[in-house]
Protein backbone atom coordinates (compact mmCIF):
# COMPACT_ATOMS: atom_id res chain seq x y z
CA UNK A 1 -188.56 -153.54 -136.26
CA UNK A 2 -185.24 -155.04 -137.08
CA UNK A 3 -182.93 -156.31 -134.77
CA UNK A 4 -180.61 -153.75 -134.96
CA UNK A 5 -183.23 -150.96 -134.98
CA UNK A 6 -184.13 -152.84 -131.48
CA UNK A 7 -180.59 -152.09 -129.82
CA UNK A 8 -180.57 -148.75 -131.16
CA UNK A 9 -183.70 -147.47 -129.31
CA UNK A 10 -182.81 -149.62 -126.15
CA UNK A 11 -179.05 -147.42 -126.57
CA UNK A 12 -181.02 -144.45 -126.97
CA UNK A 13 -183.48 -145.02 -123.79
CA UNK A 14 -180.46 -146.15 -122.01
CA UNK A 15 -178.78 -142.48 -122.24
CA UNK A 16 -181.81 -140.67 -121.58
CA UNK A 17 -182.37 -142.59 -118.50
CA UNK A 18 -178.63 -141.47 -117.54
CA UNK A 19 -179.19 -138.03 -118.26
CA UNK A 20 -182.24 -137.44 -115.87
CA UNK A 21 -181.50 -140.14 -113.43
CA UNK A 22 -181.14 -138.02 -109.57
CA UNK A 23 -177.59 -138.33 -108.58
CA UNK A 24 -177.05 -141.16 -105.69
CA UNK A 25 -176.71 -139.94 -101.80
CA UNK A 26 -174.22 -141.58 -100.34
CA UNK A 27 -176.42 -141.10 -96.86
CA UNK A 28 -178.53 -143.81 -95.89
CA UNK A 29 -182.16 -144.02 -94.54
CA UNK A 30 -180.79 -144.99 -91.10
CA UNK A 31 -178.57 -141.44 -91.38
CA UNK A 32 -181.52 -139.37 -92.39
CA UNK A 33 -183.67 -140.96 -89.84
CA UNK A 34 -180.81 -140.19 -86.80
CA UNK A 35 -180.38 -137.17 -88.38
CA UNK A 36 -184.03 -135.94 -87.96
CA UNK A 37 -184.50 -137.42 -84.18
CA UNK A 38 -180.96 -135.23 -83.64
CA UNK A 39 -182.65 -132.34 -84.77
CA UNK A 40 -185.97 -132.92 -83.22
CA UNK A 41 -184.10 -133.12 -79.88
CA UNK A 42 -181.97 -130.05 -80.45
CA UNK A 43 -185.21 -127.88 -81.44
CA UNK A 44 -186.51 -129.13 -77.90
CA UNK A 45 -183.43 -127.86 -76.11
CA UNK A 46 -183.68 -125.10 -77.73
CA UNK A 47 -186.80 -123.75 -76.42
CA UNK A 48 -185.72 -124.07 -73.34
CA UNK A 49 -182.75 -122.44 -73.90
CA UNK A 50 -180.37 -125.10 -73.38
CA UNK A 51 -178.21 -123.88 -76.53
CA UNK A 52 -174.98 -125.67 -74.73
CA UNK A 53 -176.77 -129.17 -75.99
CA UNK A 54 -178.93 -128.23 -78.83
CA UNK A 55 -175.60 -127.33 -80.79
CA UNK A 56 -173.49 -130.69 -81.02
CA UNK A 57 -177.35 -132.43 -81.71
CA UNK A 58 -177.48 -129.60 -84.54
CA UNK A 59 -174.06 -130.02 -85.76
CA UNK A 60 -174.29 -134.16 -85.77
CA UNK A 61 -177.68 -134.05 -87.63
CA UNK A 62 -175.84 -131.58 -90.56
CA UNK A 63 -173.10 -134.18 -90.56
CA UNK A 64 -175.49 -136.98 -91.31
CA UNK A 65 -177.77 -135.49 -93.44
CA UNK A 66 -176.43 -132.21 -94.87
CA UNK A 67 -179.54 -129.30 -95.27
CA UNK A 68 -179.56 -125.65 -95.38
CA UNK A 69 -182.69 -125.38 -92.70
CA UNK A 70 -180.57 -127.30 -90.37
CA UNK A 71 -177.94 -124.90 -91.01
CA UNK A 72 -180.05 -122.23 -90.23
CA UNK A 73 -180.85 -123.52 -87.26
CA UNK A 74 -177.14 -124.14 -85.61
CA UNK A 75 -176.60 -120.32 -86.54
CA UNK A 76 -179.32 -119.62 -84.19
CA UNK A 77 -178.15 -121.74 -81.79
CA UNK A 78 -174.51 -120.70 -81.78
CA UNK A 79 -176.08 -117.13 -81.65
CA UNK A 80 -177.69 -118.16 -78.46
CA UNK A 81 -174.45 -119.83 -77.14
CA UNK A 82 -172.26 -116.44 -77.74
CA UNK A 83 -170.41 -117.89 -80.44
CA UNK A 84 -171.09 -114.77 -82.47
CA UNK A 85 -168.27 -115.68 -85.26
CA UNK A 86 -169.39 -119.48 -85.88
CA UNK A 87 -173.31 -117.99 -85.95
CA UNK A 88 -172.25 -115.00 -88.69
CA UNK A 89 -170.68 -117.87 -91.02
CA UNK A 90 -173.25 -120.10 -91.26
CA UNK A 91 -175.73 -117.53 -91.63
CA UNK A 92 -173.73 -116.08 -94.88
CA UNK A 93 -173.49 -120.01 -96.01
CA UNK A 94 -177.63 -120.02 -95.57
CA UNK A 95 -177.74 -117.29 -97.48
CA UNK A 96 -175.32 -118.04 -100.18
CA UNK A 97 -177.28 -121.72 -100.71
CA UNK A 98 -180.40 -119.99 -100.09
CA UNK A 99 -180.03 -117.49 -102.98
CA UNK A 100 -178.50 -120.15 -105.19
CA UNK A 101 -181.58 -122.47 -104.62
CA UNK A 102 -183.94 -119.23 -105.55
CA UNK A 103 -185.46 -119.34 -101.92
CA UNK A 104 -185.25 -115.12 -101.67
CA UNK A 105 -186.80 -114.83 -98.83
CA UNK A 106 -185.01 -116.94 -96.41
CA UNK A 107 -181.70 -115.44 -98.27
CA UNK A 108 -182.41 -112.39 -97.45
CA UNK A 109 -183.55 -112.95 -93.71
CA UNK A 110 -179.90 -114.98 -93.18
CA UNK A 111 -178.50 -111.73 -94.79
CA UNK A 112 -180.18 -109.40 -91.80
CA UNK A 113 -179.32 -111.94 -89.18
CA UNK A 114 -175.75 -112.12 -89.97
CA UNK A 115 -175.52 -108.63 -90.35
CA UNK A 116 -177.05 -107.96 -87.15
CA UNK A 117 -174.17 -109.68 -85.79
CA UNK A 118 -171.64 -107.74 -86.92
CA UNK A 119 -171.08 -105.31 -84.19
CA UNK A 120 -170.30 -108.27 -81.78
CA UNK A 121 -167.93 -109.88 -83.72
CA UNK A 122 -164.30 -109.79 -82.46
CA UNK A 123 -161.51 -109.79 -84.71
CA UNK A 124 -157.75 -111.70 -84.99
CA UNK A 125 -155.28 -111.22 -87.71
CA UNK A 126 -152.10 -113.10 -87.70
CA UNK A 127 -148.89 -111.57 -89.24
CA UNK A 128 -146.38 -113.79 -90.51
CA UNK A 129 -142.78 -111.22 -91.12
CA UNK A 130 -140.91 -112.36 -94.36
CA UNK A 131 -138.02 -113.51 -91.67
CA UNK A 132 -140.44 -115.82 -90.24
CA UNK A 133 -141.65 -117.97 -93.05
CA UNK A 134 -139.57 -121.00 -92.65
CA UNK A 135 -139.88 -123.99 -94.62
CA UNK A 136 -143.08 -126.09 -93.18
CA UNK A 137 -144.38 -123.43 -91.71
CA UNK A 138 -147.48 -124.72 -89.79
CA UNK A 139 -150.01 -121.76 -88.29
CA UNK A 140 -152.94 -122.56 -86.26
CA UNK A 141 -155.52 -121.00 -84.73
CA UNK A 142 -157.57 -123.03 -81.80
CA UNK A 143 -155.92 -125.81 -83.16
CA UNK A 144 -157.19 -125.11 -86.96
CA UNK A 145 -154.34 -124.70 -89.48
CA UNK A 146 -154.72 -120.68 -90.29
CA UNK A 147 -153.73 -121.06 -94.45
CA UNK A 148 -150.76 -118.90 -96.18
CA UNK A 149 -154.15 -116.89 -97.93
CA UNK A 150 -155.00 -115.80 -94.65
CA UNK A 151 -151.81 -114.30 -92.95
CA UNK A 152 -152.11 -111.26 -92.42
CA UNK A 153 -156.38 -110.75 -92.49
CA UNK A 154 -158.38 -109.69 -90.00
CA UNK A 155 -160.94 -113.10 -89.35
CA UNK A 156 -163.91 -113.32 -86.68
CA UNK A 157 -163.62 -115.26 -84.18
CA UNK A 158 -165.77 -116.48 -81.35
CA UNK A 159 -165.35 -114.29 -78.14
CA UNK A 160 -162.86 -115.42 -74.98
CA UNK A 161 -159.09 -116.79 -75.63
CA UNK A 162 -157.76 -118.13 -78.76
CA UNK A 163 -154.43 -119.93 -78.90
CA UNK A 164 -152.13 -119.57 -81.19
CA UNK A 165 -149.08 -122.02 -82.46
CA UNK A 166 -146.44 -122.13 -85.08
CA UNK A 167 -144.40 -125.02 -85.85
CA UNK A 168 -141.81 -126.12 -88.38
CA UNK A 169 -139.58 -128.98 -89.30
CA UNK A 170 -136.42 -128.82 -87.52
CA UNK A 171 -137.94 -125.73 -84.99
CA UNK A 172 -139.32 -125.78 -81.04
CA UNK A 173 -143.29 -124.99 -81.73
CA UNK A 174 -144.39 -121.08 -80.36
CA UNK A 175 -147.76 -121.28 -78.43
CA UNK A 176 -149.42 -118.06 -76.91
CA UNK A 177 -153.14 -117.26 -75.89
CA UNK A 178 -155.01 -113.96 -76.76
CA UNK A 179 -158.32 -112.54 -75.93
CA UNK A 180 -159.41 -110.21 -79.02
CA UNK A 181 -162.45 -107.77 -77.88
CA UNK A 182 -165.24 -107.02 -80.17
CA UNK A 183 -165.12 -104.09 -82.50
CA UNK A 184 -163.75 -102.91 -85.49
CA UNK A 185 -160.21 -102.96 -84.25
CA UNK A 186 -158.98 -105.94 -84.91
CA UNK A 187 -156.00 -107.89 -82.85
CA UNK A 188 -152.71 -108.46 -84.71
CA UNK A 189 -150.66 -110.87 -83.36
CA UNK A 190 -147.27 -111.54 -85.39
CA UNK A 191 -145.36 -114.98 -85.03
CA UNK A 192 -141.98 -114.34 -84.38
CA UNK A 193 -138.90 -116.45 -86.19
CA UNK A 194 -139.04 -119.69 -84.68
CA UNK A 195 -135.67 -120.96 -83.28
CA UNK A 196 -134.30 -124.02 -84.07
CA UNK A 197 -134.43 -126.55 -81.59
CA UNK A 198 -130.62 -127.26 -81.04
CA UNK A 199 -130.98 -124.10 -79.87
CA UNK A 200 -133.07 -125.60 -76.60
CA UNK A 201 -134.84 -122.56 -76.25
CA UNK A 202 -138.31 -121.69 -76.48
CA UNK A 203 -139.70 -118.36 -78.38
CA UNK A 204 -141.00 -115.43 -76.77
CA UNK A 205 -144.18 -113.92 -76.92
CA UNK A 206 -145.20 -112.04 -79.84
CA UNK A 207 -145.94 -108.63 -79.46
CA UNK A 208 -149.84 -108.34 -79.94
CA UNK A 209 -151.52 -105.03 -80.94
CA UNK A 210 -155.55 -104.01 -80.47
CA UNK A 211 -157.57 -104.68 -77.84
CA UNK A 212 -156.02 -107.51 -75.95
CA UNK A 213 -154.32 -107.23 -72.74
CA UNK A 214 -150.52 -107.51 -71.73
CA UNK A 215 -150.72 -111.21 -70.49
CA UNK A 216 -146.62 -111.17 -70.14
CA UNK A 217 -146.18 -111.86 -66.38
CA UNK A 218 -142.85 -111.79 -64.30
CA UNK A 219 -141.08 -115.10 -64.07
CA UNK A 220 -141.37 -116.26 -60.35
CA UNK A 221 -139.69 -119.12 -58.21
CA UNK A 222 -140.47 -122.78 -58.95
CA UNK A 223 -143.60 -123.75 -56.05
CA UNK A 224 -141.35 -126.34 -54.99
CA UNK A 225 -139.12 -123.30 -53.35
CA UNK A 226 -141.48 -121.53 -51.73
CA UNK A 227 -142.34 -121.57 -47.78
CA UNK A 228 -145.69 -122.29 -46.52
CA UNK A 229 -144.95 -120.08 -43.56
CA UNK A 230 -145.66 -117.08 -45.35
CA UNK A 231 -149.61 -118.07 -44.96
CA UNK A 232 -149.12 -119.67 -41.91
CA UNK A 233 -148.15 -116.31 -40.26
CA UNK A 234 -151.07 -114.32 -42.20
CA UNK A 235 -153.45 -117.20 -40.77
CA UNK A 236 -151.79 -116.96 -36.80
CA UNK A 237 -152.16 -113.09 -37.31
CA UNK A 238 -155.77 -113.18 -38.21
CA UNK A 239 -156.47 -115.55 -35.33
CA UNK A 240 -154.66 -113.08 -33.24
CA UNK A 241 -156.88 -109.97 -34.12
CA UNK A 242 -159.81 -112.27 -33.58
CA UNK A 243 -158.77 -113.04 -29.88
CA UNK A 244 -157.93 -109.43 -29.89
CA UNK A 245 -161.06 -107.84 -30.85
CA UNK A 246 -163.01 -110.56 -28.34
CA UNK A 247 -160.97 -109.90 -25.28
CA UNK A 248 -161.41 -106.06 -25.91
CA UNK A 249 -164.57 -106.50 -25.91
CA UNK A 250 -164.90 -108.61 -22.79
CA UNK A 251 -162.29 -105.74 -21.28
CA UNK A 252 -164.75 -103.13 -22.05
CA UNK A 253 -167.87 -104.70 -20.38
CA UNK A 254 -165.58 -105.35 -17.32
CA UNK A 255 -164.60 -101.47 -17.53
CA UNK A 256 -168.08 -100.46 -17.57
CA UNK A 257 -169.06 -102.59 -14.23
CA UNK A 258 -166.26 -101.14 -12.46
CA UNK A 259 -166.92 -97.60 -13.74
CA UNK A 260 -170.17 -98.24 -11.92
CA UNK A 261 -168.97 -99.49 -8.95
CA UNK A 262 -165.52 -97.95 -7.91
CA UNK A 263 -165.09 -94.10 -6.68
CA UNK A 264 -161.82 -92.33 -6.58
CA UNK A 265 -160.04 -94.91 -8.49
CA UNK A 266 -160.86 -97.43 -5.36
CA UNK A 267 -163.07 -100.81 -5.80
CA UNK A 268 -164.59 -102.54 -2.99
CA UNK A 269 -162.71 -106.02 -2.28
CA UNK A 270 -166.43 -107.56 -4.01
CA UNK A 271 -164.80 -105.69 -7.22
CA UNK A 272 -161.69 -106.78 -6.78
CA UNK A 273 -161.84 -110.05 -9.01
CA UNK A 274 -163.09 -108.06 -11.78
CA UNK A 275 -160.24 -105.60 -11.99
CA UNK A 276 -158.00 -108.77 -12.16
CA UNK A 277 -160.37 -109.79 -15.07
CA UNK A 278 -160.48 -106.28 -16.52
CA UNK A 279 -156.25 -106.18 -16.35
CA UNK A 280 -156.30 -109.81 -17.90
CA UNK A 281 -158.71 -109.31 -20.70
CA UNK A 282 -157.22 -105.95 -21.63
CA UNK A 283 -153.52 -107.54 -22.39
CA UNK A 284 -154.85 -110.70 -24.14
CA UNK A 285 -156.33 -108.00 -25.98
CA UNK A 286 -153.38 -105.50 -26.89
CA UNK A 287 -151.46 -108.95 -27.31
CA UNK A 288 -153.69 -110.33 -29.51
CA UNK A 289 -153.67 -107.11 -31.95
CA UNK A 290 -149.85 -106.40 -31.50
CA UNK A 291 -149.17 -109.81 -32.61
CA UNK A 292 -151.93 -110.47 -35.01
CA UNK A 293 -150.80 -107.26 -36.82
CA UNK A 294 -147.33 -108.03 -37.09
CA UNK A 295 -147.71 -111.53 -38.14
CA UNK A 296 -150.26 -110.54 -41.42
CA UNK A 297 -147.72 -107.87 -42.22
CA UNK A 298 -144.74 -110.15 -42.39
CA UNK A 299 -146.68 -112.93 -44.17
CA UNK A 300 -147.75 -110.31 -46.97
CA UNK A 301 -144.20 -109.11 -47.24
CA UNK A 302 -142.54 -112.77 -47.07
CA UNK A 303 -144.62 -113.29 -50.23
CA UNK A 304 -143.85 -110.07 -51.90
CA UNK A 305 -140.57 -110.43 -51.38
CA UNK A 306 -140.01 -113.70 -51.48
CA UNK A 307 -137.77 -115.31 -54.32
CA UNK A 308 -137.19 -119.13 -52.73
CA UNK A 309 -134.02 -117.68 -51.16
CA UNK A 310 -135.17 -114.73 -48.96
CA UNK A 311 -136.07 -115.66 -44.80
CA UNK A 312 -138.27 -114.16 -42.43
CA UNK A 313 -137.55 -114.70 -39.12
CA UNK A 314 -140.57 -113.08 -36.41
CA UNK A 315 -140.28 -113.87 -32.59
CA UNK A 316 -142.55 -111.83 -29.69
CA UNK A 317 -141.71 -111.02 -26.04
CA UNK A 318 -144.27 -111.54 -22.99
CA UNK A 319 -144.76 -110.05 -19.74
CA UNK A 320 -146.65 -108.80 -17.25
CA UNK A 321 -148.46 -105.17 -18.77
CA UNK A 322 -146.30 -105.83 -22.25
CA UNK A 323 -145.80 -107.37 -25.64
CA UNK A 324 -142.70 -106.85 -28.05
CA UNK A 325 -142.53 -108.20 -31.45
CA UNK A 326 -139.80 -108.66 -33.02
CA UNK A 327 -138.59 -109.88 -36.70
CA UNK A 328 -135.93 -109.82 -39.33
CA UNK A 329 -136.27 -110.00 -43.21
């Protein structure tokens, strides 16, 4: 064989060595090997339940070493951890790998489990009105950018609140918080026109339709306004029905001894220290509730009422066989 016929075969086995040469992982041995003790110790915190660690061991082990069984497995384990949404997804992306890879079977078992999900998922659409598409217009959901694709499209999402924000060059961002509800309904929530931010306001709430509560809520007095004495008189007026209720009680086991003992209205002078105690225990006791009363009422109407500028003022009256309360609002 000639020289040249030499370098033509070596060309030759050259490219067919190219041609069925495995394409290079960029993961290492040391990244398959943490990846597989990861996984080991999520499947072990798994059986016990404990899906709350399993799924960042899960989700660090598909980082490092990329497979569709440990795929599988973090959509059981967000299953188990209520995250219905994040469970349904990667179940369709086992079974869209799984078909592609001509595994049927465990295709078509990712197929059931993510449809068996279905009736749990809740559901959040954001609407963006033509008047609100600035320039830059930055949507997020949970702190994910929600794409210009997706405006308007009912998505799953995991149950409990999602935040919402919109931001723009040149605008004040618009944050609010919703709690969709699983069904078919799903919650629209439109993001209103931002306003610009020599404006030195900040947006209102959007109005949200489906299943999620009002969560707009009166505006109330700064803290640093407010009174403590409100609670104080709420606390002295439960202490005063306490003292109440004991000294009526210590009035009515004096009542009953002298029941037993006096005729005609008249107590022998041996008796005559427990009608002083019966007299005494009986007004600590209509004291006690007249002022106890009074006090929790004002307290509860000082805070209904109060708007850091209102004053209660409450004062009480002693004597022998009386108590007066008194008060002003």
């Amino acid at each position: 064989m000639t020289s040249t016929s030499r370098v033509a075969w070596v060309a030759v086995a050259a490219s067919l060595g190219v041609a069925f040469a495995k394409p290079c992982s960029a993961q290492s041995p040391a990244d398959g090997a943490s990846a597989q003790v990861l996984f080991d110790r999520a499947k072990e915190r798994m059986a016990v339940k404990d899906f709350a660690e399993a799924c960042p061991l899960l989700e660090e082990s598909q980082r490092l070493d990329p497979g569709v069984g440990t795929l599988f497995q973090l959509a059981v384990c967000y299953e188990g951890l209520g995250k219905f949404a994040s469970a349904w997804t990667r179940f369709k992306d086992v079974a869209s790998e799984s078909r592609a890879q001509g595994q049927t079977a465990r295709a078509d078992h990712a197929t059931a489990r993510a449809r068996a999900l279905e009736p749990k998922l809740s559901y959040l659409s954001v609407d963006v009105p033509e008047d609100s598409r600035l320039p830059g217009l930055v949507v997020r959901r949970s702190g994910v950018e929600v794409g210009r694709a997706a405006w308007g499209t009912a998505m799953p999402v995991d149950p409990g609140e999602v935040e919402l924000s919109a931001s723009a060059p040149g605008y004040l961002e618009w944050k609010t918080r919703v709690k969709p509800r699983a069904g078919s309904v799903p919650l629209r929530v439109s993001i209103p026109r931002l306003l610009a931010e020599s404006d030195g306001h900040i947006g209102a709430a959007p109005a949200a339709t489906g299943s999620a509560p009002d969560r707009a809520t009166p505006a109330r007095a700064p803290a640093a306004t407010r009174s403590p004495l409100p609670w104080v008189l709420i606390g002295v007026g439960g202490a005063g029905i306490l003292v109440g209720g004991v000294a009526g009680a210590l009035a009515l086991d004096e009542k009953s001894t002298l029941e037993d003992g006096c005729k005609d209205k008249k107590c022998p002078p041996e008796l005559h220290d427990d009608v002083d105690a019966f007299d005494r225990w009986r007004t600590v006791s209509s004291v006690g509730f007249v002022v106890g009363a009074v006090s929790v009422a004002s307290g509860i109407t000082w805070l209904l009422l109060d708007d850091g500028k209102k004053s209660v003022q409450v004062g009480a009256d002693f004597g022998p066989g009386f108590a007066r309360v008194r008060g002003r609002f």
